[in-house]
N, C-alpha and C. Protein backbone atom coordinates (compact mmCIF):
# COMPACT_ATOMS: atom_id res chain seq x y z
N UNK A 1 -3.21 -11.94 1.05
CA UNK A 1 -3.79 -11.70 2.35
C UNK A 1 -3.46 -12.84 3.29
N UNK A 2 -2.48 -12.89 3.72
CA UNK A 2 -2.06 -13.93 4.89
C UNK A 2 -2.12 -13.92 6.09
N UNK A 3 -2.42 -12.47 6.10
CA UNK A 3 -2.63 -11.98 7.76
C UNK A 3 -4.02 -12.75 8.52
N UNK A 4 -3.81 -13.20 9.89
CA UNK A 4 -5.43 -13.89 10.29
C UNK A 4 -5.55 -12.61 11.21
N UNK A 5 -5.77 -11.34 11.04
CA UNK A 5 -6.04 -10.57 12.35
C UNK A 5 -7.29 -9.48 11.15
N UNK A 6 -8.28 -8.94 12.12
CA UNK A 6 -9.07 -8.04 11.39
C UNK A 6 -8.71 -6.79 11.58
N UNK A 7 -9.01 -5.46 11.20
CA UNK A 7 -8.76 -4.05 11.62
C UNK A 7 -10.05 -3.65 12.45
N UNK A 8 -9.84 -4.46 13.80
CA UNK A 8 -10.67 -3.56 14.82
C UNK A 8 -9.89 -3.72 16.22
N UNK A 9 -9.97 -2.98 17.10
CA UNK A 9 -10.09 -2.70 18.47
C UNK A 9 -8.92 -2.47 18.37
N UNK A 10 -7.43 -2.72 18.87
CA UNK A 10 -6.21 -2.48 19.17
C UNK A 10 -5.53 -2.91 17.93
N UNK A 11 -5.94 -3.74 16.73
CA UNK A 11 -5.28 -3.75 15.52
C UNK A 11 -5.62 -2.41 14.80
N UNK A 12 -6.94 -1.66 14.73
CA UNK A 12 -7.58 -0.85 14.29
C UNK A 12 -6.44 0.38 14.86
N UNK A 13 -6.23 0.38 15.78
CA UNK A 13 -5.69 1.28 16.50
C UNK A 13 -4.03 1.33 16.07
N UNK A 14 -3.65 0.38 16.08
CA UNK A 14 -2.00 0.32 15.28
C UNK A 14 -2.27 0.62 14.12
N UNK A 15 -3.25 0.08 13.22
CA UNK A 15 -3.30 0.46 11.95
C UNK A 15 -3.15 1.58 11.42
N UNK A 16 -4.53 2.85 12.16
CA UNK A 16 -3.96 4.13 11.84
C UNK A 16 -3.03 4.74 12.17
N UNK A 17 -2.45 4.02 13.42
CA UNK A 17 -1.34 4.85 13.92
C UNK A 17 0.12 5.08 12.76
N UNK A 18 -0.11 3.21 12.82
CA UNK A 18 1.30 3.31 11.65
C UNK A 18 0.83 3.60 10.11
N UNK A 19 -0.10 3.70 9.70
CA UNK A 19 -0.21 4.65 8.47
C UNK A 19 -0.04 6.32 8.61
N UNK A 20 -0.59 6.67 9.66
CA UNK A 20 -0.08 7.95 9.48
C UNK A 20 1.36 8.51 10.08
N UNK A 21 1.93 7.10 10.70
CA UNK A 21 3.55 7.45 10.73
C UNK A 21 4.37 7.40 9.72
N UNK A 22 3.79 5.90 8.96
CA UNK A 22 4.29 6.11 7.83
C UNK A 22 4.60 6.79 6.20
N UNK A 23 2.96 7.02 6.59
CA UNK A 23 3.38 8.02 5.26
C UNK A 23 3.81 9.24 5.48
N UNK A 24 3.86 9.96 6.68
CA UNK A 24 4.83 10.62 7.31
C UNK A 24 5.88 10.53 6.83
N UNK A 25 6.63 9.88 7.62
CA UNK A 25 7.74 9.41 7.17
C UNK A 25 8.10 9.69 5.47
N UNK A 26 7.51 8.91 4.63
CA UNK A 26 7.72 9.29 3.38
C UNK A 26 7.34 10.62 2.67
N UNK A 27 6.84 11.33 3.45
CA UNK A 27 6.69 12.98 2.96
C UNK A 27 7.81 13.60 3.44
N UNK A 28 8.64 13.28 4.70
CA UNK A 28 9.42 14.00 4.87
C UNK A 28 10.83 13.43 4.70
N UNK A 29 10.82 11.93 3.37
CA UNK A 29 11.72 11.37 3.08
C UNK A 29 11.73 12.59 1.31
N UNK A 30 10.29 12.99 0.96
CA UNK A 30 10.44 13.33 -0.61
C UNK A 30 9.76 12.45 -1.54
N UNK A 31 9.19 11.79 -0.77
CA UNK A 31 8.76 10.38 -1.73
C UNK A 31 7.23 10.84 -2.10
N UNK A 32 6.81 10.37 -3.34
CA UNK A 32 5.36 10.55 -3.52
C UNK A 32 4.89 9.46 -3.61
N UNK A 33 3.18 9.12 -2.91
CA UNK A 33 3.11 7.72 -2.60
C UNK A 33 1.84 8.52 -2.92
N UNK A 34 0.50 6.84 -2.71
CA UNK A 34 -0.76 7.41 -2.34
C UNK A 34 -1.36 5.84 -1.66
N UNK A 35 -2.42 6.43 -1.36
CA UNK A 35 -2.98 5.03 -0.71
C UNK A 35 -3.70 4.12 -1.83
N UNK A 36 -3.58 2.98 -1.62
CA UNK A 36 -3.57 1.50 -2.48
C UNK A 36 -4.89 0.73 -1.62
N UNK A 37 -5.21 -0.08 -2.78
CA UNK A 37 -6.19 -1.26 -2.15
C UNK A 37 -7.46 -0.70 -1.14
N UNK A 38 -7.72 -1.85 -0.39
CA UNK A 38 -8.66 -1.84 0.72
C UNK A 38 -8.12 -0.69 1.75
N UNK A 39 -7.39 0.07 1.96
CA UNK A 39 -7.37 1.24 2.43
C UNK A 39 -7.89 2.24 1.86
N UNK A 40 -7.31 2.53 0.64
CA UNK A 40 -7.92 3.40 -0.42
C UNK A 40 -9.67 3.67 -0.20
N UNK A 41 -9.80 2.43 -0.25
CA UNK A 41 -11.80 1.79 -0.39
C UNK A 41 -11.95 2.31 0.87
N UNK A 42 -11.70 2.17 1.48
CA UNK A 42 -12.59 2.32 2.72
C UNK A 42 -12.48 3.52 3.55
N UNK A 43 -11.08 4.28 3.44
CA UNK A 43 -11.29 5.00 3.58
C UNK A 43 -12.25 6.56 2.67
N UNK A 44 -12.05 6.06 1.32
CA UNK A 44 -13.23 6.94 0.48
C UNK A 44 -14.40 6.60 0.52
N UNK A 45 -14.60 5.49 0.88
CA UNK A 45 -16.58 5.37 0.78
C UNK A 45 -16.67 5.29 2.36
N UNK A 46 -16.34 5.23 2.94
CA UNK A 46 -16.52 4.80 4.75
C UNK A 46 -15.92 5.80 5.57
N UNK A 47 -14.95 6.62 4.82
CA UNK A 47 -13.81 7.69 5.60
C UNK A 47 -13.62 6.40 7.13
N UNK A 48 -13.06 5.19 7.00
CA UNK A 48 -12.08 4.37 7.58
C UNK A 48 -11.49 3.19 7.59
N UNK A 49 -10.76 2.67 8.11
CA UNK A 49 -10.25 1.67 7.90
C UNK A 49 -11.33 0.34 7.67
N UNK A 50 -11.22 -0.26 6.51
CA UNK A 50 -12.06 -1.88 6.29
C UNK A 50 -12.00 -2.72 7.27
N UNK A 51 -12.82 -2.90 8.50
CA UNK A 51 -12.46 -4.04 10.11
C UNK A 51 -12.39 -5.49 9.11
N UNK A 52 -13.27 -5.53 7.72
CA UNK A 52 -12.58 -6.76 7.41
C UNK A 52 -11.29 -6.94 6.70
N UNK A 53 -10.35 -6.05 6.71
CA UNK A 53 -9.31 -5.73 5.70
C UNK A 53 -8.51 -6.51 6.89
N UNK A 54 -7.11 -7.21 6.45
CA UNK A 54 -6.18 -7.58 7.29
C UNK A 54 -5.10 -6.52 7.08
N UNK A 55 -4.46 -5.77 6.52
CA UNK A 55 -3.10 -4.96 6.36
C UNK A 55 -4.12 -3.60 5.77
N UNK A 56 -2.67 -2.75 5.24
CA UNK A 56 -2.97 -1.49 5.07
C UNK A 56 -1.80 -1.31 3.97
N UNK A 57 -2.32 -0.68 2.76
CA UNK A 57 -1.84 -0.56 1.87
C UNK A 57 -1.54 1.01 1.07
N UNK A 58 0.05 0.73 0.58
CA UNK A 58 -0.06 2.30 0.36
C UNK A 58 1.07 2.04 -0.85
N UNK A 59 0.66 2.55 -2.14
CA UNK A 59 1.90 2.46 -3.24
C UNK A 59 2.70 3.64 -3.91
N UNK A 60 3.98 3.00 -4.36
CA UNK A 60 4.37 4.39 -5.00
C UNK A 60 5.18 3.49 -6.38
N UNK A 61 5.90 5.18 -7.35
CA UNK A 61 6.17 4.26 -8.53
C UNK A 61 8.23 4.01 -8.43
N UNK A 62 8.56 3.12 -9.49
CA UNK A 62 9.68 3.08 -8.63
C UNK A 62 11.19 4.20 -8.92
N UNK A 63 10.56 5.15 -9.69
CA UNK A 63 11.88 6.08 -9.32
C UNK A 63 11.46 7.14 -8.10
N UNK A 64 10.50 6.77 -7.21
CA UNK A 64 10.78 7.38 -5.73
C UNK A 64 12.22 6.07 -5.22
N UNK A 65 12.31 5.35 -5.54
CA UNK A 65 13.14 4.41 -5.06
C UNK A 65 14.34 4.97 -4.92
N UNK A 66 14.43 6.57 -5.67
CA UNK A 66 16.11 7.08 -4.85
C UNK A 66 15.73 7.34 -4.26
N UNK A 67 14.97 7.33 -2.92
CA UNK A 67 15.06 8.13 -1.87
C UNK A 67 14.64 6.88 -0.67
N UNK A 68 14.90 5.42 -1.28
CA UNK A 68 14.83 4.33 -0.04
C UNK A 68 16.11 4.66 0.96
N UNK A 69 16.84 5.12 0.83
CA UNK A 69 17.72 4.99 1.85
C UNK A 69 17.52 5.94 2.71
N UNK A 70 17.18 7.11 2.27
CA UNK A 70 16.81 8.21 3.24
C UNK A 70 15.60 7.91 4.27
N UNK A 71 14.63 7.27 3.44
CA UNK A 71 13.37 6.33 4.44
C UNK A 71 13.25 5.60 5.09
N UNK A 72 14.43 4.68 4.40
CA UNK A 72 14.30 3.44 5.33
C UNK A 72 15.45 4.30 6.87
N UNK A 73 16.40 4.93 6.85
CA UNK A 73 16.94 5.67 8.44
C UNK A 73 15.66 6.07 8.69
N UNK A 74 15.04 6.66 8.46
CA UNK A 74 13.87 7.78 8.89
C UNK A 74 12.92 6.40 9.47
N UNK A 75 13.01 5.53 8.48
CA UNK A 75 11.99 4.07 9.72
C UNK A 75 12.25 3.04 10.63
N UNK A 76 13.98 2.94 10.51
CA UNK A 76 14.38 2.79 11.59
C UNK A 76 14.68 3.42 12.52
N UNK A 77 15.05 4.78 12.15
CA UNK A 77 15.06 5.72 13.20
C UNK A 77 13.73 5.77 14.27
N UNK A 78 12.36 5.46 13.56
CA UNK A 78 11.55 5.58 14.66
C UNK A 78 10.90 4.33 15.22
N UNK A 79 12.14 3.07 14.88
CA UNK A 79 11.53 1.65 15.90
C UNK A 79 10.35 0.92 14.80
N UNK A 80 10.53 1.09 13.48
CA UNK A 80 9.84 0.22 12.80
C UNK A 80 10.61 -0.82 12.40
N UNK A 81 9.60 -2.13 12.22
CA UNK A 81 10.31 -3.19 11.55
C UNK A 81 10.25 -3.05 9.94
N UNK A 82 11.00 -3.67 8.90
CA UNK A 82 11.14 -3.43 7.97
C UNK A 82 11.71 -4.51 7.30
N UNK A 83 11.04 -4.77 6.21
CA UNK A 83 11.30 -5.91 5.05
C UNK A 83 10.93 -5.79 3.87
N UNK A 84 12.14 -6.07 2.70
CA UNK A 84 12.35 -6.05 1.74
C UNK A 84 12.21 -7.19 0.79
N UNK A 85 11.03 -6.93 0.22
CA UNK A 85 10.84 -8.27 -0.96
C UNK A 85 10.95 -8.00 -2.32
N UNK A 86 11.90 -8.68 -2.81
CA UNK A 86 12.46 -8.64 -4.01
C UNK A 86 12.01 -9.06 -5.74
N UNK A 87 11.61 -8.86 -6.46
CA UNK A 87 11.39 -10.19 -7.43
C UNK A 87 12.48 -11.07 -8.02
N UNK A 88 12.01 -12.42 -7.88
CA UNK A 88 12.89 -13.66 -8.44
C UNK A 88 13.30 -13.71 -10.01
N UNK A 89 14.18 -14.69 -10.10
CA UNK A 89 13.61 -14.69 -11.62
C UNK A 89 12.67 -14.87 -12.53
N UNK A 90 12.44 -14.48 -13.54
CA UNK A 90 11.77 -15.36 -14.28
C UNK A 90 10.06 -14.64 -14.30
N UNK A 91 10.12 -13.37 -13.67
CA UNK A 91 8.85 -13.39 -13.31
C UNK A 91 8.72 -11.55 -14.32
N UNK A 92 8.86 -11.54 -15.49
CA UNK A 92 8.58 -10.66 -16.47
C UNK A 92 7.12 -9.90 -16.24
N UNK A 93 6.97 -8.46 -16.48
CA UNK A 93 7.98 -7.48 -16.92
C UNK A 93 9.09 -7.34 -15.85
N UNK A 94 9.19 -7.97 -14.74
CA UNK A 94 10.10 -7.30 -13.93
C UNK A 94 11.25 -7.92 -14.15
N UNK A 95 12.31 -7.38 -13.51
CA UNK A 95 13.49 -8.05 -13.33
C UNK A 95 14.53 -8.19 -11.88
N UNK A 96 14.93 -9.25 -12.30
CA UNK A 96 15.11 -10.22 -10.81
C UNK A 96 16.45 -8.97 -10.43
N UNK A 97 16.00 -9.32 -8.67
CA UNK A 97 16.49 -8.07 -7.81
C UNK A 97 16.09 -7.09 -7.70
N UNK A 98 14.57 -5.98 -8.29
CA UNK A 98 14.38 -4.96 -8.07
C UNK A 98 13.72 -5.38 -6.74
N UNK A 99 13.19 -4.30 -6.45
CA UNK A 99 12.22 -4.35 -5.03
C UNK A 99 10.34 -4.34 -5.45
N UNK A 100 10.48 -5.24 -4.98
CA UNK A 100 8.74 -5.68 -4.98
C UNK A 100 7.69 -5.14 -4.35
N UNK A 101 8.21 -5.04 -3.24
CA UNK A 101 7.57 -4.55 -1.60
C UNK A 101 8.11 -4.34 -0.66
N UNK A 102 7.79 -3.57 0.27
CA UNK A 102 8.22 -2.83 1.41
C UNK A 102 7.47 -3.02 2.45
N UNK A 103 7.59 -4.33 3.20
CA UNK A 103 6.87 -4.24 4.61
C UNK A 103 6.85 -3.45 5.81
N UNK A 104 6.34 -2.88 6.45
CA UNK A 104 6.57 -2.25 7.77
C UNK A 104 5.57 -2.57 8.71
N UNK A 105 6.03 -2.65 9.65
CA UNK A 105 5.49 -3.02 11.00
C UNK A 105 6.12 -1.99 12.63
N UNK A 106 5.48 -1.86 13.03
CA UNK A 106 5.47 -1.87 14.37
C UNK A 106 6.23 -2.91 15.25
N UNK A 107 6.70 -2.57 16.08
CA UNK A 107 8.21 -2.94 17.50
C UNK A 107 7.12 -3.37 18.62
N UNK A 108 6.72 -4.37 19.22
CA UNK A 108 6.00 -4.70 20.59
C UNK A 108 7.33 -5.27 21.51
N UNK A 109 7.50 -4.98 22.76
CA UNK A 109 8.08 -5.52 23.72
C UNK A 109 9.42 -5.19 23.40
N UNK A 110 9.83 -3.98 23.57
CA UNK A 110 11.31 -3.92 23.04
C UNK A 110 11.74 -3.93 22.05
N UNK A 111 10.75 -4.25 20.72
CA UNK A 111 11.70 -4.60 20.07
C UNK A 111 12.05 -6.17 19.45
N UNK A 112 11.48 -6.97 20.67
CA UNK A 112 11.68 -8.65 20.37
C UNK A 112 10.56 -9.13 19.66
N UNK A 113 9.10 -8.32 19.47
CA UNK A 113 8.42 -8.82 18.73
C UNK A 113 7.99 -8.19 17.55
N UNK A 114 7.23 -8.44 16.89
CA UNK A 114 6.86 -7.70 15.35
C UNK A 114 5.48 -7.08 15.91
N UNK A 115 4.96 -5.79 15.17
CA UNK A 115 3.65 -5.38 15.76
C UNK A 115 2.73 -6.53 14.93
N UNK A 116 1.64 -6.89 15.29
CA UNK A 116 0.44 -7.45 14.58
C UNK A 116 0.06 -6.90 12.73
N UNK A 117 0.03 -5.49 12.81
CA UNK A 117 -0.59 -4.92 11.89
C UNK A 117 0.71 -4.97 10.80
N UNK A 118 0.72 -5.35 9.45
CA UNK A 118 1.29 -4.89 8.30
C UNK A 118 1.04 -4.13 7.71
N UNK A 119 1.89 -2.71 7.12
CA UNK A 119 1.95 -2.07 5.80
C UNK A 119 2.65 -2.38 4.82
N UNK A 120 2.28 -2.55 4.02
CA UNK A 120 2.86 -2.75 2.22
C UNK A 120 2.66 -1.78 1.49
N UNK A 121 4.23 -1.72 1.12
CA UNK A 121 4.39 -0.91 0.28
C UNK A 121 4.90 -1.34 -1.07
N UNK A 122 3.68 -1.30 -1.84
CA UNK A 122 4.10 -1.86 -3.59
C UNK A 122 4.26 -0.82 -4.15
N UNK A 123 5.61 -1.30 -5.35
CA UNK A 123 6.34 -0.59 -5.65
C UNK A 123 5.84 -0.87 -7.52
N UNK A 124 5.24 -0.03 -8.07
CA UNK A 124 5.26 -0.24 -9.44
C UNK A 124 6.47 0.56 -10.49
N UNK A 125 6.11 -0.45 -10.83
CA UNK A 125 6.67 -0.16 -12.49
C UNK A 125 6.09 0.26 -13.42
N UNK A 126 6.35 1.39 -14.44
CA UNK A 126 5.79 1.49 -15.61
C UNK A 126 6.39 1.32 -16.89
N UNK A 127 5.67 0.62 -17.77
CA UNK A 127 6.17 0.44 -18.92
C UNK A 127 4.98 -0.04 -19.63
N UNK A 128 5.27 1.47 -20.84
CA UNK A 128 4.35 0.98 -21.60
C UNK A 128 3.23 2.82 -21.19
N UNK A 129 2.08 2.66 -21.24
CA UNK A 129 1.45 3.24 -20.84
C UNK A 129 0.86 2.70 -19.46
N UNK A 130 1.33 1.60 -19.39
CA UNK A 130 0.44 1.01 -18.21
C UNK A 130 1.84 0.89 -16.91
N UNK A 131 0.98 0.68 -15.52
CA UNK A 131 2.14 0.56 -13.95
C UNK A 131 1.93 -0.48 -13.96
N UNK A 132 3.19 -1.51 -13.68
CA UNK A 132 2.98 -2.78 -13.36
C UNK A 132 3.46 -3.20 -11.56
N UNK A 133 2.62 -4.25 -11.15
CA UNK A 133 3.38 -4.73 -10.23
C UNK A 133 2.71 -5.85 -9.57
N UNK A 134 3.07 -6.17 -8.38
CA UNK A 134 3.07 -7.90 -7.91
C UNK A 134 2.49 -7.79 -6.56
N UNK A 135 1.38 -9.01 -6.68
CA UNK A 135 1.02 -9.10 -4.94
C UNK A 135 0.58 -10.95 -5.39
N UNK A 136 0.76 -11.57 -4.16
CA UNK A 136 0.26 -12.85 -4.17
C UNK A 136 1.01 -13.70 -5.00
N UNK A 137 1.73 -13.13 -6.06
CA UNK A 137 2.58 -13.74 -6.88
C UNK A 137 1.59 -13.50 -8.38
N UNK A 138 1.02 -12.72 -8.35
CA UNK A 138 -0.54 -12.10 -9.70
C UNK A 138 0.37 -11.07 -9.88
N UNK A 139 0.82 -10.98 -11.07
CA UNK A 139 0.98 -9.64 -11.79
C UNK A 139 -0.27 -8.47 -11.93
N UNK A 140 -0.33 -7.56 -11.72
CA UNK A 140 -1.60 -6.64 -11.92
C UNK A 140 -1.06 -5.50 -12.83
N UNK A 141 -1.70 -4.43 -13.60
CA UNK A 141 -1.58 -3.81 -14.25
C UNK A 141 -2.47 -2.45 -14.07
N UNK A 142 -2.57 -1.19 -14.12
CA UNK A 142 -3.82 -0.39 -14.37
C UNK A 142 -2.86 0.58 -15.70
N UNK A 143 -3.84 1.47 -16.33
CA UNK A 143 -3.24 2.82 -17.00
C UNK A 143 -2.48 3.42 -15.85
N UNK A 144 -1.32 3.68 -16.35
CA UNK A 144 -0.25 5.12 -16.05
C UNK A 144 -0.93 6.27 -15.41
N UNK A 145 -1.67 6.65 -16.44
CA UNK A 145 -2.53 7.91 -15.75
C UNK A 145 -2.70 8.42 -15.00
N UNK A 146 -3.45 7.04 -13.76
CA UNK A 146 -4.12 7.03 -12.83
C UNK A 146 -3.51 7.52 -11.84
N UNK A 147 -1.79 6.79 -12.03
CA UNK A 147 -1.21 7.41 -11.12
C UNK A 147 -0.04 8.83 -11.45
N UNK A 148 -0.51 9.29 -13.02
CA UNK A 148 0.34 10.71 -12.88
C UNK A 148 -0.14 12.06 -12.12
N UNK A 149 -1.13 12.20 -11.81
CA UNK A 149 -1.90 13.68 -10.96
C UNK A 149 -1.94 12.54 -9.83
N UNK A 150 -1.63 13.33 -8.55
CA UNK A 150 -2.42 13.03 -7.32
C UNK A 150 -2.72 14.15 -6.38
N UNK A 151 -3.91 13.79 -5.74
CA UNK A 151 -4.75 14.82 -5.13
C UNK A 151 -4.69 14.24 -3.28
N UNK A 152 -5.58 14.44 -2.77
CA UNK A 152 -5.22 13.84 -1.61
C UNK A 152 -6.78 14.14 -0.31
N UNK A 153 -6.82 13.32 0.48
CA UNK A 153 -8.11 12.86 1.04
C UNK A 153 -7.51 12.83 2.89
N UNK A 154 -8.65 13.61 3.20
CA UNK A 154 -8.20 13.90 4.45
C UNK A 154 -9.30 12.77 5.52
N UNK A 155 -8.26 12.13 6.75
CA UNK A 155 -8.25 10.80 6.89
C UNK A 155 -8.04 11.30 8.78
N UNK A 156 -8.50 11.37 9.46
CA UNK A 156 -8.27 11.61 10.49
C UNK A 156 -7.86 13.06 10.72
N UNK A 157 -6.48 12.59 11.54
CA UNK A 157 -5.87 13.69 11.59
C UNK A 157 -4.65 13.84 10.91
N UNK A 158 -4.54 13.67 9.58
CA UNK A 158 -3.84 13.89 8.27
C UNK A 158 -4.70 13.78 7.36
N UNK A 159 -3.38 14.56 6.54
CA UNK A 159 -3.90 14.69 4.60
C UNK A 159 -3.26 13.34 3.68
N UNK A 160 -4.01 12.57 3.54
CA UNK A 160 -3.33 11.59 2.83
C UNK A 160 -3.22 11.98 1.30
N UNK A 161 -2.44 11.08 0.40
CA UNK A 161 -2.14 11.14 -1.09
C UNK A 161 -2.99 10.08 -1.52
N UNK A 162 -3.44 10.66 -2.50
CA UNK A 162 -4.79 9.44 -3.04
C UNK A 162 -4.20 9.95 -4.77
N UNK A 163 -4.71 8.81 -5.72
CA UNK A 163 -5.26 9.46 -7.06
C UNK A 163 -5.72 10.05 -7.35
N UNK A 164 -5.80 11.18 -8.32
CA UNK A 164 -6.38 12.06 -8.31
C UNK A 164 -8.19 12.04 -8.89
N UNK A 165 -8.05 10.85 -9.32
CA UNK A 165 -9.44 10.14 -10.58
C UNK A 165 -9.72 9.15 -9.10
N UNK A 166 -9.80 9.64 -7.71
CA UNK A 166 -9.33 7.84 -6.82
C UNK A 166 -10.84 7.54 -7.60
N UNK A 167 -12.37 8.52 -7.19
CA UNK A 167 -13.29 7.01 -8.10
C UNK A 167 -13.04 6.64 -9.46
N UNK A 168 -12.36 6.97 -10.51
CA UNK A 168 -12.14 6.43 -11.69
C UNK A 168 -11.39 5.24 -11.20
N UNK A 169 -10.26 5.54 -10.63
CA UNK A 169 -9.24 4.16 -9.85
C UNK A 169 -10.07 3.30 -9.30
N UNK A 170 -10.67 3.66 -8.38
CA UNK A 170 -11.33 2.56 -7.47
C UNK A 170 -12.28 1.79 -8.54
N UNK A 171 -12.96 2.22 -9.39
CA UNK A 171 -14.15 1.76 -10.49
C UNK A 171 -13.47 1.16 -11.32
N UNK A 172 -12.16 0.88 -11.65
CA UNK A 172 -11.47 0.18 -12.49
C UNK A 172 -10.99 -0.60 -12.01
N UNK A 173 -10.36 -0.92 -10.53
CA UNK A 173 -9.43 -2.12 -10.27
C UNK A 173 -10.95 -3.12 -9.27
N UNK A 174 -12.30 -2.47 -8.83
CA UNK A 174 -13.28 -2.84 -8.32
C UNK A 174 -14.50 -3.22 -8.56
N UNK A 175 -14.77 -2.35 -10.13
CA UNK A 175 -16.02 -2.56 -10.11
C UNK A 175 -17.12 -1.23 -9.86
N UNK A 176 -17.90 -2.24 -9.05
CA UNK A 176 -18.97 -1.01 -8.15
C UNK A 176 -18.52 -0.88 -6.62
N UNK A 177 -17.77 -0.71 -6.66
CA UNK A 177 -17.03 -0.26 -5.37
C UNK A 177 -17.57 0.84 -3.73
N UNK A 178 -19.06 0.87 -4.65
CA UNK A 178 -19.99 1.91 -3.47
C UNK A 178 -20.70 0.45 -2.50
N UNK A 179 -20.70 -0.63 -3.03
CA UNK A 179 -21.45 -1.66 -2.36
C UNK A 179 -19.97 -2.83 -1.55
N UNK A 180 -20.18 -2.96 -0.47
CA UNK A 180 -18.76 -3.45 0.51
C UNK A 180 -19.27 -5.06 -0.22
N UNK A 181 -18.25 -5.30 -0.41
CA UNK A 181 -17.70 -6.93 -0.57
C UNK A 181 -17.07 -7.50 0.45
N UNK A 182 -17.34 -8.07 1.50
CA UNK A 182 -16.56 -9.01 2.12
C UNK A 182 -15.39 -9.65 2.03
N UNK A 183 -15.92 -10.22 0.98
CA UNK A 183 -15.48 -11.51 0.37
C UNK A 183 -14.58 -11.08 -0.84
N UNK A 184 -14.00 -9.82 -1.39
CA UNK A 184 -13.28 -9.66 -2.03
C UNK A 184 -11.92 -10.24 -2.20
N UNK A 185 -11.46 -11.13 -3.11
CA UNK A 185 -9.81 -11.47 -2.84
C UNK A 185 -9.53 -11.20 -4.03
N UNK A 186 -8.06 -10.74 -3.83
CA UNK A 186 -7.42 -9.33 -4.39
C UNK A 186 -6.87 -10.68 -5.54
N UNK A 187 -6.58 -12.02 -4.85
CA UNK A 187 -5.90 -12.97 -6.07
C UNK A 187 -7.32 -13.35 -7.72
N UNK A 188 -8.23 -12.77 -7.38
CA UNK A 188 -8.74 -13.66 -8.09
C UNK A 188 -10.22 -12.17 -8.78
N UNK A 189 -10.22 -11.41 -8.16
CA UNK A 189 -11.69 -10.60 -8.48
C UNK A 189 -11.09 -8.98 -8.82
N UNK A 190 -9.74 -8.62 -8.46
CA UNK A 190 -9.44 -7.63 -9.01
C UNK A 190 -9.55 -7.38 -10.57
N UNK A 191 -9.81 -6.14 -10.76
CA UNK A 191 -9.73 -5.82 -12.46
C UNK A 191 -8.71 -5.64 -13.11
N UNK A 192 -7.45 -5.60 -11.63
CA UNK A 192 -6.20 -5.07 -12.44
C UNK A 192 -5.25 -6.68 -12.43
N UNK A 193 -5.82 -7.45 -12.65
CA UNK A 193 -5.43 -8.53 -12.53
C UNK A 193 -4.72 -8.75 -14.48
N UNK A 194 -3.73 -8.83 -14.42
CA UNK A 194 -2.86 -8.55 -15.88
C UNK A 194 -3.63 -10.30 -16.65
């Protein structure tokens, strides 16, 4: 969480905008995704965005990854910024050069600036029975499962992709997840922390 901006007033407002462009975008790239993290949360117990959440989170597993090239035209095609984070060496189960994450952002002023709001897009791996993958530089882990059925949770004015178990999900990487935590950091209090 590096971001210093909260999800209210005109961040709030980019936020949903570019989640529901983006996962747009990836429905009509072929890709199956669902929503991740403090999005996930808040939009199922709150139906909205967390104002204390800084970004917006949305994951998929990585053999949608044939279809990055078709997505990534489809997100530059519509004036998003876009960044690719890789894993290094050394940093097992993964291996150095796959793709880690998928930033996107929003275009202010032409183009010359980055929007405020971040989406991440983590990219797991499975192996094993369990999905693996990386935030903060924390390996995390949940069951496979969780993410083989997905069902989907309607969020405005779209149908988003959620887990299909999302409270089994949410009750496993959270806890008691009906009571808001503030103070949650994803480096240190998650369950899916490997």
């Amino acid at each position: 969480m590096a971001y210093n901006l909260r999800l209210e007033g005109e961040n709030l407002q980019e936020a949903e905008s570019l989640l529901e462009q983006v996962c747009q975008l990836m429905e009509s790239a072929g890709m199956t995704y669902w929503l991740e993290g403090g999005t996930l949360l808040g939009i199922r117990r709150e139906n909205r965005l967390l104002p204390w959440d800084n970004d917006i989170d949305v994951s998929m597993m990585s053999p949608e990854l044939q279809h990055l090239d078709t997505f990534l035209r489809k997100l530059k095609k519509a004036g998003l910024r876009v960044r690719i984070r890789k894993f290094g060496p050394g940093q097992p189960p993964f291996e150095a050069g796959n793709i880690r994450m998928i930033k996107v952002r929003k275009r202010r002023l032409f183009g010359l600036l980055k929007g405020k709001v971040t989406l991440d897009i983590f990219i797991k791996y499975k192996h094993g029975d369990k999905a693996f993958w990386m935030i903060d530089g924390k390996t995390k882990s949940v069951p496979f499962a969780y993410y083989s059925k997905i069902s989907s949770l309607q969020f405005l004015n779209h149908s988003y992709s959620v887990p299909a178990d999302t409270d089994g999900y949410l009750t496993y990487r959270y806890g008691d997840w009906q009571t808001p935590k503030k103070d949650w950091d994803t480096t240190k209090d998650d369950k899916a922390l490997s």
